[in-house]
N, C-alpha and C. Protein backbone atom coordinates (compact mmCIF):
# COMPACT_ATOMS: atom_id res chain seq x y z
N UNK A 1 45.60 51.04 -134.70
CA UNK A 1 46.64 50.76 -135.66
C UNK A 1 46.76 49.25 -135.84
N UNK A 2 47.22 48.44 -136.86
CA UNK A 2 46.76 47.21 -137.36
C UNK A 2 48.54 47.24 -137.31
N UNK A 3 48.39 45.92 -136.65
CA UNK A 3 49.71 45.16 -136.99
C UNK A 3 49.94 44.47 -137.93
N UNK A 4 51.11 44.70 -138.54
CA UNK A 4 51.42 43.80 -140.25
C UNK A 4 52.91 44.03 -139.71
N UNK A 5 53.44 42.38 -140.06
CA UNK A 5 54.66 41.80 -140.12
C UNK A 5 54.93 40.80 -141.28
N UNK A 6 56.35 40.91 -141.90
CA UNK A 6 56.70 40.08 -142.61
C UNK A 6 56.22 38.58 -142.24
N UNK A 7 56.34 38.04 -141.20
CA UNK A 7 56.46 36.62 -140.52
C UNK A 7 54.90 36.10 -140.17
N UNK A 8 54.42 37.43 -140.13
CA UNK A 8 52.49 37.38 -139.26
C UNK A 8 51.49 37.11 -141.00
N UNK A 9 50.87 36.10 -140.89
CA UNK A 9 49.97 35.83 -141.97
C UNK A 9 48.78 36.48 -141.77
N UNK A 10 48.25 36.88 -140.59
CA UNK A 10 47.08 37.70 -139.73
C UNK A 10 47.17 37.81 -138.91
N UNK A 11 46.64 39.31 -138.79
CA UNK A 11 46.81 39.56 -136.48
C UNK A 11 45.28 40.17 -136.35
N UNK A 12 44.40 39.80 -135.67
CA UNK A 12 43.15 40.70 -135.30
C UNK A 12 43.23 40.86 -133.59
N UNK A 13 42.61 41.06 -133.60
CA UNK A 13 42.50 41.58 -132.27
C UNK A 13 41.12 41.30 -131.64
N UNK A 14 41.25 39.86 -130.50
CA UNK A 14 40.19 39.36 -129.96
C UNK A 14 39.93 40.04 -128.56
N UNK A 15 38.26 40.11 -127.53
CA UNK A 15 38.07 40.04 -126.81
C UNK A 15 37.90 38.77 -125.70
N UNK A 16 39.00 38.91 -124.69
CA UNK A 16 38.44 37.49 -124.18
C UNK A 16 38.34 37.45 -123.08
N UNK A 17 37.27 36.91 -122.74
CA UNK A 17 36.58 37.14 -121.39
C UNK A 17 37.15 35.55 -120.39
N UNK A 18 37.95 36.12 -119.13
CA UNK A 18 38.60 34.98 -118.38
C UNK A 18 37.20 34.07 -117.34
N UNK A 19 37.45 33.27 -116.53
CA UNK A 19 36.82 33.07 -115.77
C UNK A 19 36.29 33.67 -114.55
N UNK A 20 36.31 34.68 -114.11
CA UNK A 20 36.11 35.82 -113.15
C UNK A 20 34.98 37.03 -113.82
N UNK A 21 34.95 36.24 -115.45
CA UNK A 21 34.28 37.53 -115.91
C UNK A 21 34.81 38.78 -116.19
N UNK A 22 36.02 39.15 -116.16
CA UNK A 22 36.97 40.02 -116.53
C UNK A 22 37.31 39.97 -118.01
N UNK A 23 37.25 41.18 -118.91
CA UNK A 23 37.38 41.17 -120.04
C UNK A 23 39.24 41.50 -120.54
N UNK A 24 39.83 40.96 -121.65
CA UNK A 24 41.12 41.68 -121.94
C UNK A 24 41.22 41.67 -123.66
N UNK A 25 41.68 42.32 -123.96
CA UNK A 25 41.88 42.21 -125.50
C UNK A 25 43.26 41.68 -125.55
N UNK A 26 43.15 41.03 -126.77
CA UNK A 26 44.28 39.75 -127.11
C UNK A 26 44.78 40.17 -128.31
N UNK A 27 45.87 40.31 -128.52
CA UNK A 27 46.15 40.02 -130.31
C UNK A 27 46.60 38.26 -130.58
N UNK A 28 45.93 38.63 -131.57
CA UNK A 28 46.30 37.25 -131.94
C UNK A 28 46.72 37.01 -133.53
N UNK A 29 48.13 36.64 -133.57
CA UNK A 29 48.79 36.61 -134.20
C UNK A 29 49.31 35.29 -134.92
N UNK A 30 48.68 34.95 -136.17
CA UNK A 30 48.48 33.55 -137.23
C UNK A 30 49.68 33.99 -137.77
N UNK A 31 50.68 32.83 -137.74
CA UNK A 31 51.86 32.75 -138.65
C UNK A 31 51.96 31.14 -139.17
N UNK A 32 52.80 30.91 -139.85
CA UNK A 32 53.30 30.05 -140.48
C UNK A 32 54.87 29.67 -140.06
N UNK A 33 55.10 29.67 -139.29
CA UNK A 33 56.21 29.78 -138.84
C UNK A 33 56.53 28.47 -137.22
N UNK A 34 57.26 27.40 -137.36
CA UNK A 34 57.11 26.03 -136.45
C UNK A 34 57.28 26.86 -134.76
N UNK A 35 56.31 27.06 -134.14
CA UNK A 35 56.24 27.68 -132.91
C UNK A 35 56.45 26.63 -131.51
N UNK A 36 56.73 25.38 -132.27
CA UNK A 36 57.14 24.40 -131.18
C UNK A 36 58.89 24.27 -130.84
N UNK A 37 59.46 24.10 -129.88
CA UNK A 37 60.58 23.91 -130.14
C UNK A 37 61.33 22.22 -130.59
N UNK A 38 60.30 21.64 -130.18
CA UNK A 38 60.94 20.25 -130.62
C UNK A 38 60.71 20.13 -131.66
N UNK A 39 60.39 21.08 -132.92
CA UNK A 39 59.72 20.30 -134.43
C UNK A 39 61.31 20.53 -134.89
N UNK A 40 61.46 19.92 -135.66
CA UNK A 40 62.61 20.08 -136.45
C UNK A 40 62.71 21.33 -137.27
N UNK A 41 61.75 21.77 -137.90
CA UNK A 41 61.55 23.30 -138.71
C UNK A 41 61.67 24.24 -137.47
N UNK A 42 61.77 24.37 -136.38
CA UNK A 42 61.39 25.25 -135.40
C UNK A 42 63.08 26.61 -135.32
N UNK A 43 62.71 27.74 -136.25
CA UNK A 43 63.46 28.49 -135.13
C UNK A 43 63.48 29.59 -135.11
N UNK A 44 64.40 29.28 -133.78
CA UNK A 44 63.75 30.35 -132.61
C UNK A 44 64.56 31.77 -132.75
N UNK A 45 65.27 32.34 -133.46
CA UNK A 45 65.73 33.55 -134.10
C UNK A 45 64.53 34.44 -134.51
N UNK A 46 63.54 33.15 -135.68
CA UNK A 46 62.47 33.77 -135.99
C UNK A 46 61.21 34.27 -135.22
N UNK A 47 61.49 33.41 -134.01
CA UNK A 47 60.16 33.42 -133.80
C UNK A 47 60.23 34.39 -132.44
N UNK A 48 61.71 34.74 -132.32
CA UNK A 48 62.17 35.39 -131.08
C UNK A 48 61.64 37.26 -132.32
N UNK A 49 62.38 37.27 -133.38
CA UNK A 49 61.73 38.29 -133.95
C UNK A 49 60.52 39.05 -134.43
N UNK A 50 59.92 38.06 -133.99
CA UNK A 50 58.50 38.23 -134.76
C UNK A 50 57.85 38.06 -133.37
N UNK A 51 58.13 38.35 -132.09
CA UNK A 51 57.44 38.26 -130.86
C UNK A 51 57.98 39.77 -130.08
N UNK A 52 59.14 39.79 -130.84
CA UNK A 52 59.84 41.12 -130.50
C UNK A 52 58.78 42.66 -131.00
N UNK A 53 58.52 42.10 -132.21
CA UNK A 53 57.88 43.16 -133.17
C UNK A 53 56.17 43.44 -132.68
N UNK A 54 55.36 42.26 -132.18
CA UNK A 54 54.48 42.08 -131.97
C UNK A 54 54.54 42.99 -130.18
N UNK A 55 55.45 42.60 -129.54
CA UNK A 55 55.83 43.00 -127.84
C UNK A 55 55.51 45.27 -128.15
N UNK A 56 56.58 45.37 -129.41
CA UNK A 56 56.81 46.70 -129.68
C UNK A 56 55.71 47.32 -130.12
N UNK A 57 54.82 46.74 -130.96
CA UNK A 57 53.55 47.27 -131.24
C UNK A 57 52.94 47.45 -130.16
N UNK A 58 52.58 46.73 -129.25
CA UNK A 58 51.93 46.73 -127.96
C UNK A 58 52.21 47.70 -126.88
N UNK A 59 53.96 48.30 -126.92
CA UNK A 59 53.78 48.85 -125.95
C UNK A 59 54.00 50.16 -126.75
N UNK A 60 53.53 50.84 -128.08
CA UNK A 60 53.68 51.71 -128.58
C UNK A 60 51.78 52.35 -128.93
N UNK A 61 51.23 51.17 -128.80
CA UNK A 61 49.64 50.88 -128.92
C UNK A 61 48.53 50.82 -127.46
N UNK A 62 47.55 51.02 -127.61
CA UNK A 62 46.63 50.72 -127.09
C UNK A 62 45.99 49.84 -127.12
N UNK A 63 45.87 49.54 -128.19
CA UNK A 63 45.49 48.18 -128.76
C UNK A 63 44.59 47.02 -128.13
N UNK A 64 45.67 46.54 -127.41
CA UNK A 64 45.47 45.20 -126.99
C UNK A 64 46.44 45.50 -125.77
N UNK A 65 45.65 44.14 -124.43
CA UNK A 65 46.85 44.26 -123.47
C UNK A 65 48.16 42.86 -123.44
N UNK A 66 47.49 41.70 -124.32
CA UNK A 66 48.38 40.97 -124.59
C UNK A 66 48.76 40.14 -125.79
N UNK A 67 49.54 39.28 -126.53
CA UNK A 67 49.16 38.41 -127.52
C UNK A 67 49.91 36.80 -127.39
N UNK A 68 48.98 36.68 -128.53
CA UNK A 68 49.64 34.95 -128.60
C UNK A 68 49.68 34.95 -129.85
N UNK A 69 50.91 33.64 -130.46
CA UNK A 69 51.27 33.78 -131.70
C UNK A 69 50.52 32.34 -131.93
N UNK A 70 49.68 32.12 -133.27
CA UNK A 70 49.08 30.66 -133.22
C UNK A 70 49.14 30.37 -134.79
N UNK A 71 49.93 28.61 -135.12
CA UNK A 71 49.65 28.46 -136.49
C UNK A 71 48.38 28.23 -137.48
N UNK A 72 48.64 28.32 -138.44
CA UNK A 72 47.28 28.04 -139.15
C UNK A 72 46.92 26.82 -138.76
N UNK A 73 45.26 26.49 -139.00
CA UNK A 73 45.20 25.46 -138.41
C UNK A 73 45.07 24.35 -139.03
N UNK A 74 45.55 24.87 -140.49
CA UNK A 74 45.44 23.56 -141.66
C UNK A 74 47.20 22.98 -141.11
N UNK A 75 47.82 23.66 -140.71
CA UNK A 75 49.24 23.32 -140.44
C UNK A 75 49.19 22.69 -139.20
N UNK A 76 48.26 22.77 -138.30
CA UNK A 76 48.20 21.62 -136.80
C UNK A 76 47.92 20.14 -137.44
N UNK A 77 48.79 19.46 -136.62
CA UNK A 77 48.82 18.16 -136.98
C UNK A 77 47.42 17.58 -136.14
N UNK A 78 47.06 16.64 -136.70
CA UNK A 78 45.94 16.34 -136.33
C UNK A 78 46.23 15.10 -134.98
């Protein structure tokens, strides 16, 4: 099942292999949304909702066993 959220610009679902050689599937979840807390645009209502929704997919799914939320990367400051 594919996760789609108002707040999520893309979610796929990566394999990632740790240092032990142990494999886990990741979602990974591209928003647009200031995921730092010191930026001035940053908040955390939103980003508490849109981690909520992503948490609920997961434990309603198979999916994946964890995720991370990451901005676009035209939006990382250089």
């Amino acid at each position: 099942m594919r996760f789609t959220h108002p707040l999520a610009k893309k979610a796929k679902i990566w394999p990632m292999k740790s240092l032990d050689g142990s494999e886990r599937r990741v979602l990974v979840v591209v928003t647009t949304l200031a995921l730092d807390p010191d930026n001035e645009n940053y908040k955390k209502k939103l980003v508490d909702r849109l981690s909520d929704a992503v948490a609920v997919h997961l434990a309603t799914t198979a999916d994946a066993d964890a995720f991370i939320l990451l901005n676009r990367m035209r939006d990382w400051d250089a």
